[in-house]
Protein backbone atom coordinates (compact mmCIF):
# COMPACT_ATOMS: atom_id res chain seq x y z
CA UNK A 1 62.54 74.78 118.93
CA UNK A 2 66.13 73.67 120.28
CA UNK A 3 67.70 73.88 117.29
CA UNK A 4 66.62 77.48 116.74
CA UNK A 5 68.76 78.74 119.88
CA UNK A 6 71.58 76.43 120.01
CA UNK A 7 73.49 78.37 117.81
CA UNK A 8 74.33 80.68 120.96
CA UNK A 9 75.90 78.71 122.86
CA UNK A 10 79.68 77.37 122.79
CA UNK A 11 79.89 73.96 124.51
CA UNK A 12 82.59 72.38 126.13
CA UNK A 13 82.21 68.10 125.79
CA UNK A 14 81.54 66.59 129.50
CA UNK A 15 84.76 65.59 130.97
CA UNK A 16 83.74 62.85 132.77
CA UNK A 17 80.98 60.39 131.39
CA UNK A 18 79.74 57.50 133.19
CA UNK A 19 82.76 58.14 135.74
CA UNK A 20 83.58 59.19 139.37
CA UNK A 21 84.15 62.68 139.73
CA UNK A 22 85.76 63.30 143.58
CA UNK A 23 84.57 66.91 145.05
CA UNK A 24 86.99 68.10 147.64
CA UNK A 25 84.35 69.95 150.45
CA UNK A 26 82.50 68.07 150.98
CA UNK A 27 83.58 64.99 149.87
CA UNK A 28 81.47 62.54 147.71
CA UNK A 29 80.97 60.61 144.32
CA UNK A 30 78.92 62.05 141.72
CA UNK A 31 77.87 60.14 138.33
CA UNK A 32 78.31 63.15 135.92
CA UNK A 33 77.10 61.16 132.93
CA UNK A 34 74.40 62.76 130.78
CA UNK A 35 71.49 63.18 133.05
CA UNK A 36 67.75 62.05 131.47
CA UNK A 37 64.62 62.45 133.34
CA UNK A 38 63.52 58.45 132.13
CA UNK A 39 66.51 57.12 130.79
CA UNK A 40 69.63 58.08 133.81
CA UNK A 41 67.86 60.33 136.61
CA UNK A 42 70.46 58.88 138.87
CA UNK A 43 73.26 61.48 136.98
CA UNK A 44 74.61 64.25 139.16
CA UNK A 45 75.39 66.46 136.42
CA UNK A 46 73.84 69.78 136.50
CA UNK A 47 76.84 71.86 135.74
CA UNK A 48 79.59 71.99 132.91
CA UNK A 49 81.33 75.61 132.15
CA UNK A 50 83.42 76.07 129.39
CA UNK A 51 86.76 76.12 130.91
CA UNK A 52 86.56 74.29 134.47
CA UNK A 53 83.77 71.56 133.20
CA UNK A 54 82.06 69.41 136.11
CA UNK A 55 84.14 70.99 138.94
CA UNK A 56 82.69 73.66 140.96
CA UNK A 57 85.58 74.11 143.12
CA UNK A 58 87.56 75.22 139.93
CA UNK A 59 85.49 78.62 139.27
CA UNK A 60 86.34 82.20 140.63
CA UNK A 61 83.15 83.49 140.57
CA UNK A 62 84.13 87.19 141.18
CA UNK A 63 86.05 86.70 138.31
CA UNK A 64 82.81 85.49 135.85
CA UNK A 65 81.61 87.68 133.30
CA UNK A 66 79.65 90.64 134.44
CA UNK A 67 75.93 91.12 132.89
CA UNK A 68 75.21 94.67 132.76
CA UNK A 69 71.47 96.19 133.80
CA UNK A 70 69.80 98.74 135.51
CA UNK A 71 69.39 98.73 138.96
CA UNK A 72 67.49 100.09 141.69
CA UNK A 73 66.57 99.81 145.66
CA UNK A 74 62.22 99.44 145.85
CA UNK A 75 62.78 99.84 150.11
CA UNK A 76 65.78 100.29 152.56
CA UNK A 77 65.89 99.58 156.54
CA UNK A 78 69.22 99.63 157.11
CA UNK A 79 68.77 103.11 158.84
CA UNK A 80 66.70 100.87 161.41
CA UNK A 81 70.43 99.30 162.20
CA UNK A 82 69.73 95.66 161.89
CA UNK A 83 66.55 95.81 163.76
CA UNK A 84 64.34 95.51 161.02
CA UNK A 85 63.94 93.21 158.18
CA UNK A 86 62.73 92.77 154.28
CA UNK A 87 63.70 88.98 153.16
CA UNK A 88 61.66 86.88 150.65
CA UNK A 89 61.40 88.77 146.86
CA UNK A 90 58.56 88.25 144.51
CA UNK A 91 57.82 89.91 141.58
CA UNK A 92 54.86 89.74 139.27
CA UNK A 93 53.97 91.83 135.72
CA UNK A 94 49.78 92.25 135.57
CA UNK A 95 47.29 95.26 134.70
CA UNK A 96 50.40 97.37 132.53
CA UNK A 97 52.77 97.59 135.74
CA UNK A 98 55.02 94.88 138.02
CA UNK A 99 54.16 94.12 141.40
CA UNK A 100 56.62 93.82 144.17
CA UNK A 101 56.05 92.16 147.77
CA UNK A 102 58.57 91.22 150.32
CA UNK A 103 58.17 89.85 154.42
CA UNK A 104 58.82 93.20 156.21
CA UNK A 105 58.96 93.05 160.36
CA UNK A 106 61.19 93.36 163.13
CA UNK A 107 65.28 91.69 162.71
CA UNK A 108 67.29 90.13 165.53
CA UNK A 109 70.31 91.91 166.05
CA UNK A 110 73.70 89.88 166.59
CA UNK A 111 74.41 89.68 170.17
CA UNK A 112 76.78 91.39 171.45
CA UNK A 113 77.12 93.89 169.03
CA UNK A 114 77.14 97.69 169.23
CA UNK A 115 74.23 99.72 167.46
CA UNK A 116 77.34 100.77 165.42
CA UNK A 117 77.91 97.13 164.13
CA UNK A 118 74.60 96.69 163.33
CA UNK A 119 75.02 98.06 159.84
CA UNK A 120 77.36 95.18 158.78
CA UNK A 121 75.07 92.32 160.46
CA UNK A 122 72.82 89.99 158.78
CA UNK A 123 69.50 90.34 161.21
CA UNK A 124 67.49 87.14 161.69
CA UNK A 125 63.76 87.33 160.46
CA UNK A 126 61.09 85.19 160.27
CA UNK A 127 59.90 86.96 163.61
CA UNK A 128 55.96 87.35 165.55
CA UNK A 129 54.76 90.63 164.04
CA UNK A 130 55.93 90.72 160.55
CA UNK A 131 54.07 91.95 157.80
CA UNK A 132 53.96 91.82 154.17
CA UNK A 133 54.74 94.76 152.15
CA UNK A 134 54.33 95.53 148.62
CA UNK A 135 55.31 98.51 146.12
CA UNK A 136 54.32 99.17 142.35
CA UNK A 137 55.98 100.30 139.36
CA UNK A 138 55.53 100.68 135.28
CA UNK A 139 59.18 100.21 134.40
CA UNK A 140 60.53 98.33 136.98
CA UNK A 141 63.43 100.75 137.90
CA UNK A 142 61.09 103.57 139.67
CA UNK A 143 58.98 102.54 142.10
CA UNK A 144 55.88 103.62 144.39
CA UNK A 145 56.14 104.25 148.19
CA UNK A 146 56.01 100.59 150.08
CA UNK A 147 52.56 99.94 151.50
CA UNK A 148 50.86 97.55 154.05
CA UNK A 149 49.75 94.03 151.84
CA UNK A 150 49.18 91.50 154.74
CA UNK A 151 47.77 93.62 157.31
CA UNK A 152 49.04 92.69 160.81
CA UNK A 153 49.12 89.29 161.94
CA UNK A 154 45.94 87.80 163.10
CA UNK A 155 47.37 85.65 166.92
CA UNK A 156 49.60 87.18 169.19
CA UNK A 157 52.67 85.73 168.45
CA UNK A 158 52.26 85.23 164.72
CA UNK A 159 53.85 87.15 161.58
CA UNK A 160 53.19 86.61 157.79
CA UNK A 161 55.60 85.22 155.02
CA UNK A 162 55.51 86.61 151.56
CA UNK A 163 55.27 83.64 149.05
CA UNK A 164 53.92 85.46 146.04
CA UNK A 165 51.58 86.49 143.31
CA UNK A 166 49.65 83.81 141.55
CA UNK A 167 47.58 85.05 137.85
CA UNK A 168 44.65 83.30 137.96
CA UNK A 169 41.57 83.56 135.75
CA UNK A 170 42.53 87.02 135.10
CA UNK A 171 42.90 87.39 137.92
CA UNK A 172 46.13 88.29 140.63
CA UNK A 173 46.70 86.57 144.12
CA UNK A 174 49.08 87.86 146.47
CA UNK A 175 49.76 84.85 148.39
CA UNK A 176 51.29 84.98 151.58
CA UNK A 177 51.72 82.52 154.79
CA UNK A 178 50.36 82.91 158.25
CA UNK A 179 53.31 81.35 160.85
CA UNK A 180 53.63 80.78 164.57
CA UNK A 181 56.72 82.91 164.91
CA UNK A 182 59.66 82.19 164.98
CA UNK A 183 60.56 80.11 162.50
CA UNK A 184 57.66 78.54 160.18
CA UNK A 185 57.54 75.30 162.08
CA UNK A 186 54.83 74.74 164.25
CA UNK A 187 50.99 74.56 164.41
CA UNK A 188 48.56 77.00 162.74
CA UNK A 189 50.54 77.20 159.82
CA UNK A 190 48.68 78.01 156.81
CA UNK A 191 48.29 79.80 153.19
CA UNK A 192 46.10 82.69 153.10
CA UNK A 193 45.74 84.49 149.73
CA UNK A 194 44.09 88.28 148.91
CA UNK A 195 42.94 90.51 146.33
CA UNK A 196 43.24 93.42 144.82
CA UNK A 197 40.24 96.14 145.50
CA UNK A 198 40.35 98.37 142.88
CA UNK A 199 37.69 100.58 144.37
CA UNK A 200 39.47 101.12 147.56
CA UNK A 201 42.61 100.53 145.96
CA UNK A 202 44.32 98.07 148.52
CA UNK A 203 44.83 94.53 149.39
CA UNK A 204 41.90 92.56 151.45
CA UNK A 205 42.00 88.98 152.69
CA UNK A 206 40.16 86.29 149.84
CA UNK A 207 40.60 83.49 151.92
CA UNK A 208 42.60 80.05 152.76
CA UNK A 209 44.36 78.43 150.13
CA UNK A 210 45.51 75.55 152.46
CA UNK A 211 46.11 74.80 155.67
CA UNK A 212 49.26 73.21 157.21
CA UNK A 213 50.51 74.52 154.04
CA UNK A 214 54.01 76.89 153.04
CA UNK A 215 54.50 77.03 149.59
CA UNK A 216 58.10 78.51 147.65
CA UNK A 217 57.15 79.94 144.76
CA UNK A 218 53.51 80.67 143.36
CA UNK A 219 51.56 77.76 141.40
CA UNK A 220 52.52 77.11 137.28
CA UNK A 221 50.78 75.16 134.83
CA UNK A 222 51.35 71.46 134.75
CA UNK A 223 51.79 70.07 130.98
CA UNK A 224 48.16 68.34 132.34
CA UNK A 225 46.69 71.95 132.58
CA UNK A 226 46.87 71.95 136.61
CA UNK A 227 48.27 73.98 138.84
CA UNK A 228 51.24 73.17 140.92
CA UNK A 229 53.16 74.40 143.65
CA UNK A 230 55.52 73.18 146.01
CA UNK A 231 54.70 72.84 149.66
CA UNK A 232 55.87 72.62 153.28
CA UNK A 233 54.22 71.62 156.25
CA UNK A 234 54.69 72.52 159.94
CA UNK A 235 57.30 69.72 160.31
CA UNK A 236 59.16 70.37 157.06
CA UNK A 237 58.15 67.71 154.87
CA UNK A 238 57.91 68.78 151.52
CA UNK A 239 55.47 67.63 149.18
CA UNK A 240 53.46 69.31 146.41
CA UNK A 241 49.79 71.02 145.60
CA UNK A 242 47.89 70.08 142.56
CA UNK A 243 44.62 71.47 141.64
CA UNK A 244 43.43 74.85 141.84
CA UNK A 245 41.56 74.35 138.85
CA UNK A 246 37.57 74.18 140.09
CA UNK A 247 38.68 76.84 143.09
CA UNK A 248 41.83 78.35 144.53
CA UNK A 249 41.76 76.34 147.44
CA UNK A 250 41.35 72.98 145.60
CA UNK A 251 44.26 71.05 146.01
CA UNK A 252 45.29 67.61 146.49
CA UNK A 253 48.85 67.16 148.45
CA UNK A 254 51.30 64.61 146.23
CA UNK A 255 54.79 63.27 148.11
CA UNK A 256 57.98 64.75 147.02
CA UNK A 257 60.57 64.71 149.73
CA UNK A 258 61.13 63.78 153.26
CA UNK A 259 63.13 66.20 155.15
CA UNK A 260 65.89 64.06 157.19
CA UNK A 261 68.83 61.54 157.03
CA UNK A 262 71.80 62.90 154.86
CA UNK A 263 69.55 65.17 152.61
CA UNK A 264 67.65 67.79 154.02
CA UNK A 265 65.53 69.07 151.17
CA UNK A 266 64.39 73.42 151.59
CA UNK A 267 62.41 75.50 149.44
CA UNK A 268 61.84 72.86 146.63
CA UNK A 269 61.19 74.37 142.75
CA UNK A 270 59.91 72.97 139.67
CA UNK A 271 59.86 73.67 135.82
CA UNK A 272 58.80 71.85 132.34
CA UNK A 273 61.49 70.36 130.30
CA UNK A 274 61.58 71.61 126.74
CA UNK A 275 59.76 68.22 126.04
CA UNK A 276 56.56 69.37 127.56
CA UNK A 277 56.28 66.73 129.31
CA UNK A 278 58.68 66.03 132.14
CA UNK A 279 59.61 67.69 135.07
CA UNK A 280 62.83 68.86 136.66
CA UNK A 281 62.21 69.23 140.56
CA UNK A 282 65.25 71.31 142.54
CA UNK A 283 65.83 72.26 146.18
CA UNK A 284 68.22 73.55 148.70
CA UNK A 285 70.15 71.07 150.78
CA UNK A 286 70.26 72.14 154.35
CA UNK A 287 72.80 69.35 155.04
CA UNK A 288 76.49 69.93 154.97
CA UNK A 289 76.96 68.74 150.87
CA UNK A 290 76.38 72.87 149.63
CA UNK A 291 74.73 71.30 146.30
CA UNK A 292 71.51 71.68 145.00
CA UNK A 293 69.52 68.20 144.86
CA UNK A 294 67.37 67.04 141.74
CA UNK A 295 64.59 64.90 141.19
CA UNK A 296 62.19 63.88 137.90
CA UNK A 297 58.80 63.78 137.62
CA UNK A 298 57.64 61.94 134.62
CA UNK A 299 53.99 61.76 135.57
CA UNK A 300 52.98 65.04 136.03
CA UNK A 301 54.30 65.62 139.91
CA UNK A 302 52.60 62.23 141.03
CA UNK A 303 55.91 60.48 141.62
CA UNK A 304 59.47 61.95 141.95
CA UNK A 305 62.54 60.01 141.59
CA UNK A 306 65.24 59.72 143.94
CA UNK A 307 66.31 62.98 145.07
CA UNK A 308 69.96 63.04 144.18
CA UNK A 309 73.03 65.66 144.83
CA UNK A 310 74.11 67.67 141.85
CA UNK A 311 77.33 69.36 141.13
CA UNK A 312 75.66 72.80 141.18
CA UNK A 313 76.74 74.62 144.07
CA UNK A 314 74.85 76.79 146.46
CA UNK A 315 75.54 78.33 149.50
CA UNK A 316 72.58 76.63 151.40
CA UNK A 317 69.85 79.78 149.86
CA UNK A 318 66.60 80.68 148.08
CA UNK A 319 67.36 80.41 144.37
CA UNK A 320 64.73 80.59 140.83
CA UNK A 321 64.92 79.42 137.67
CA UNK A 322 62.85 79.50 134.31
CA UNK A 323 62.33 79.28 130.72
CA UNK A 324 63.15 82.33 128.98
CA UNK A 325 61.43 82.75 125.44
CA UNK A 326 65.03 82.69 123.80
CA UNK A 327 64.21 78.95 124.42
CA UNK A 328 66.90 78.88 127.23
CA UNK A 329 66.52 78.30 131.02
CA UNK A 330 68.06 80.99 133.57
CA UNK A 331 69.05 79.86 136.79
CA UNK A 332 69.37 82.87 139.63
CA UNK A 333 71.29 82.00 142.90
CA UNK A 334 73.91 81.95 145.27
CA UNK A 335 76.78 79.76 144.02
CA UNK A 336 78.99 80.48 146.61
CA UNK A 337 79.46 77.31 149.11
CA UNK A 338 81.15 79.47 151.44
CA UNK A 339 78.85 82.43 152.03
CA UNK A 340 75.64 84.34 150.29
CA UNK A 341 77.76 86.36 148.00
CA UNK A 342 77.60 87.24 144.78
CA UNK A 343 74.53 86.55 143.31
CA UNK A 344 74.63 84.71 140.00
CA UNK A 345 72.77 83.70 136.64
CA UNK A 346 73.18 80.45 134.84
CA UNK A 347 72.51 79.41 131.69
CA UNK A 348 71.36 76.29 130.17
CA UNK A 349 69.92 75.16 126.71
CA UNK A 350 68.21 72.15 127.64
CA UNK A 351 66.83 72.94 131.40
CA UNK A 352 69.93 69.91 132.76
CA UNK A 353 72.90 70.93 132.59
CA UNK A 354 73.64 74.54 132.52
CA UNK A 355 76.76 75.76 130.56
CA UNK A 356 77.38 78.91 131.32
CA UNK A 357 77.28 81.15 134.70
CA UNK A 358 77.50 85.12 135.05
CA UNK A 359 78.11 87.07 137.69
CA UNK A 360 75.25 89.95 138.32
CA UNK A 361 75.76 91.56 141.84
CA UNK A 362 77.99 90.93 144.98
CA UNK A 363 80.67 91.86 147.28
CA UNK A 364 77.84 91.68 149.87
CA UNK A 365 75.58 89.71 151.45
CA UNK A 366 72.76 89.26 148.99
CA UNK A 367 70.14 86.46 148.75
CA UNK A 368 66.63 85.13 148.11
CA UNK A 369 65.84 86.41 144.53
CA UNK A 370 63.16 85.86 142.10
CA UNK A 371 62.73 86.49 138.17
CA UNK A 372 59.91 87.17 135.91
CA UNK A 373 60.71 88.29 131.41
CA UNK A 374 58.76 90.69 130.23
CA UNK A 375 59.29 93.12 127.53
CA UNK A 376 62.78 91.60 126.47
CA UNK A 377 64.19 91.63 129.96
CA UNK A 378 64.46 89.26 132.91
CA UNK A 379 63.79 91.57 136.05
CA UNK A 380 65.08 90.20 138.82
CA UNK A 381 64.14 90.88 142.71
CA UNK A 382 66.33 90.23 145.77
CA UNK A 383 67.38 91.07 149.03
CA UNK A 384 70.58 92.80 150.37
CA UNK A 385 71.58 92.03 154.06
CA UNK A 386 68.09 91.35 154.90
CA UNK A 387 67.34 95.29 154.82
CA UNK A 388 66.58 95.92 151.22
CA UNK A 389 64.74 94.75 148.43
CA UNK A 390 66.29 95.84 145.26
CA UNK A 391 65.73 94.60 141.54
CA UNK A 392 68.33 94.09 138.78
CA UNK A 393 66.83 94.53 134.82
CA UNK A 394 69.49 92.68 132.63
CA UNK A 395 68.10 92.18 128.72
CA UNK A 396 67.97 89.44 127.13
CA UNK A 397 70.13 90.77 124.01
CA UNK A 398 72.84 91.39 126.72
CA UNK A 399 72.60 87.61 127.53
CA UNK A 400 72.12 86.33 123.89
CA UNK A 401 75.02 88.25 123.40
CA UNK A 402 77.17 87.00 125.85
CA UNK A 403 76.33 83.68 124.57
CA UNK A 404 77.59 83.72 121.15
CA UNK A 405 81.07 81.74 120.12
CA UNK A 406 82.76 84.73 119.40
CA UNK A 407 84.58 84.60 115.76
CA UNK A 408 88.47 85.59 115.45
């Protein structure tokens, strides 16, 4: 199937093999040689752009090409003046429409501002009474009224998390996480999923997926026919769920990562490789590096191999990646070391290194997306300044397109 999309893309040869590559902020050694989930999971390399190679420090990314879309706000707060937030984006297609949720509660303003500054302020979130929301739409550019998912929290002092909508069985999950606010660490942390009443046509609690228990991104389909999903407990640890086969709330908890030392491994991610069989594990480093880390599974999530620092750089944010059915993987995040702005899509034929990198919103603060395809399109959710949730629909002719060598 590789050789059938290939054709698209122009690549540059990797300028350093098997060498030292020195990155100037911060400072370390990479091994950029080819990077193979059995044969060299030890490589670095996760990024080589035609034109500046293996160095991130080389791109302007408000200079990368533009993809062009549609695009459209689902909710806005920022009339609320940085008192109120909407963080965490998830989008799901299922019953001929998409599904949006986001974490909506109260913000923390910056102190010492004026109600005037406000506007221009990132609020904090993560704080006791927030809710989830959620909002519906058959086109993904106009969308329903937001409306109450979560209900309010169920302790004094608690607030949920939106983390998602899992198609099981036919069936769709919102999955969200009960926290003692603020902050997710702490006890009485745990995953709480619901469903959809069509009768009554709202959301109502379906029980505990797990407790102690935080996951990123809904569960996928293990090559094995499992589900999987990364997880955090109340001390940060990250590991991951496997099961969810026999029930929903049948899991077994597998190590992954150990949040401490000189890495300090966030909101972990996983996808196939276009063998079928092996698995690419990536997460935010919230140490000073401003890389994202990468492990391999080649046992189905059982075992992970050491987690190491790529040349892929992140400004210390929520990102998403998956396989398109062009064959290619797209990568949505934050590339900017320095600060949450713009957002960006990668590209990469083989799910390793990615090759090419487009620029698809900024100028603003802007952060935590996610992505579904459907219908010849990647939709893709996100947050501005904590106080809207807005989606971007970019085609996947207008990325095909981009790819192409172009011919003089």
């Amino acid at each position: 199937m590789l050789r059938h999309f290939t054709s698209l893309f122009r690549f540059s040869p990797v300028r350093i093999c098997s060498a030292i590559l020195f990155l100037s902020s911060p400072a370390f050694t990479a091994d950029l040689s080819q990077p193979d989930p059995e044969e060299n999971p030890n490589s670095a390399l996760m990024l080589n752009l035609e034109g500046t190679g293996t160095d991130p420090e080389a791109i302007d990314l408000f200079s990368l090409p533009k993809l062009q879309g549609s695009h459209t706000i689902i909710s806005d707060v920022r009339d609320k003046q940085g008192t109120w937030v909407h963080q965490h984006a998830y989008i799901a297609w299922f019953q001929d429409r998409y599904w949006a949720m986001w974490s909506d509660g109260p913000g923390v303003p910056k102190r010492g501002a004026t109600p005037a500054q406000h506007r221009n302020l990132v609020p904090g979130h993560d704080q006791p009474g927030t809710r989830v929301s959620y909002a519906t739409s058959e086109d993904g550019i106009t969308w329903s009224k937001p409306d109450d998912l979560s209900g309010p929290p169920r302790k004094e002092g608690f607030g949920w998390i939106a983390r998602g909508y899992w198609i099981r069985d036919d069936e769709m999950l919102a999955l969200a996480t009960h926290f003692n606010a603020p902050g997710y660490e702490g006890e009485g942390l745990s995953l709480e999923a619901f469903h959809w009443n069509k009768e009554a046509k709202k959301w109502e609690p379906h029980g505990t997926v797990r407790d102690d228990s935080m996951n990123n991104f809904p569960p996928k389909k293990l090559p094995s026919g499992e589900w999987m999903m990364s997880r955090r407990d109340h001390v940060r640890q990250v590991t991951t769920m496997v099961g969810g086969v026999k029930s929903f709330d049948d899991w077994a908890i597998q190590p992954m990562a150990s949040y401490g030392g000189k890495q300090k491994p966030e909101e972990p991610y996983w996808y196939v490789l276009p063998d079928g069989k092996n698995l690419v594990g990536l997460l935010r480093d919230n140490s000073g590096s401003k890389r994202l880390l990468r492990a391999f599974s080649t046992d189905n999530g059982k075992s992970w191999s050491e987690m190491v620092t790529t040349n892929f750089p992140d400004a210390k944010s929520k990102f998403f990646a998956l396989r398109t059915s062009r064959g290619y993987y797209a990568l949505v995040s934050n590339t900017n070391p320095k600060r949450r702005d713009p957002l960006t899509l990668a590209i990469s034929p083989d799910g390793l290194v990615y090759t090419h990198l487009f620029f698809l919103v900024g100028n603003r603060h802007i952060d935590y997306p996610h992505m579904i395809e459907h219908d010849g399109a990647l939709l893709i959710a996100f947050s501005g300044a904590k106080q809207t949730m807005e989606v971007m629909k970019v085609s996947l002719d207008e990325i095909d397109t981009r790819l192409r060598p172009r011919h003089k």
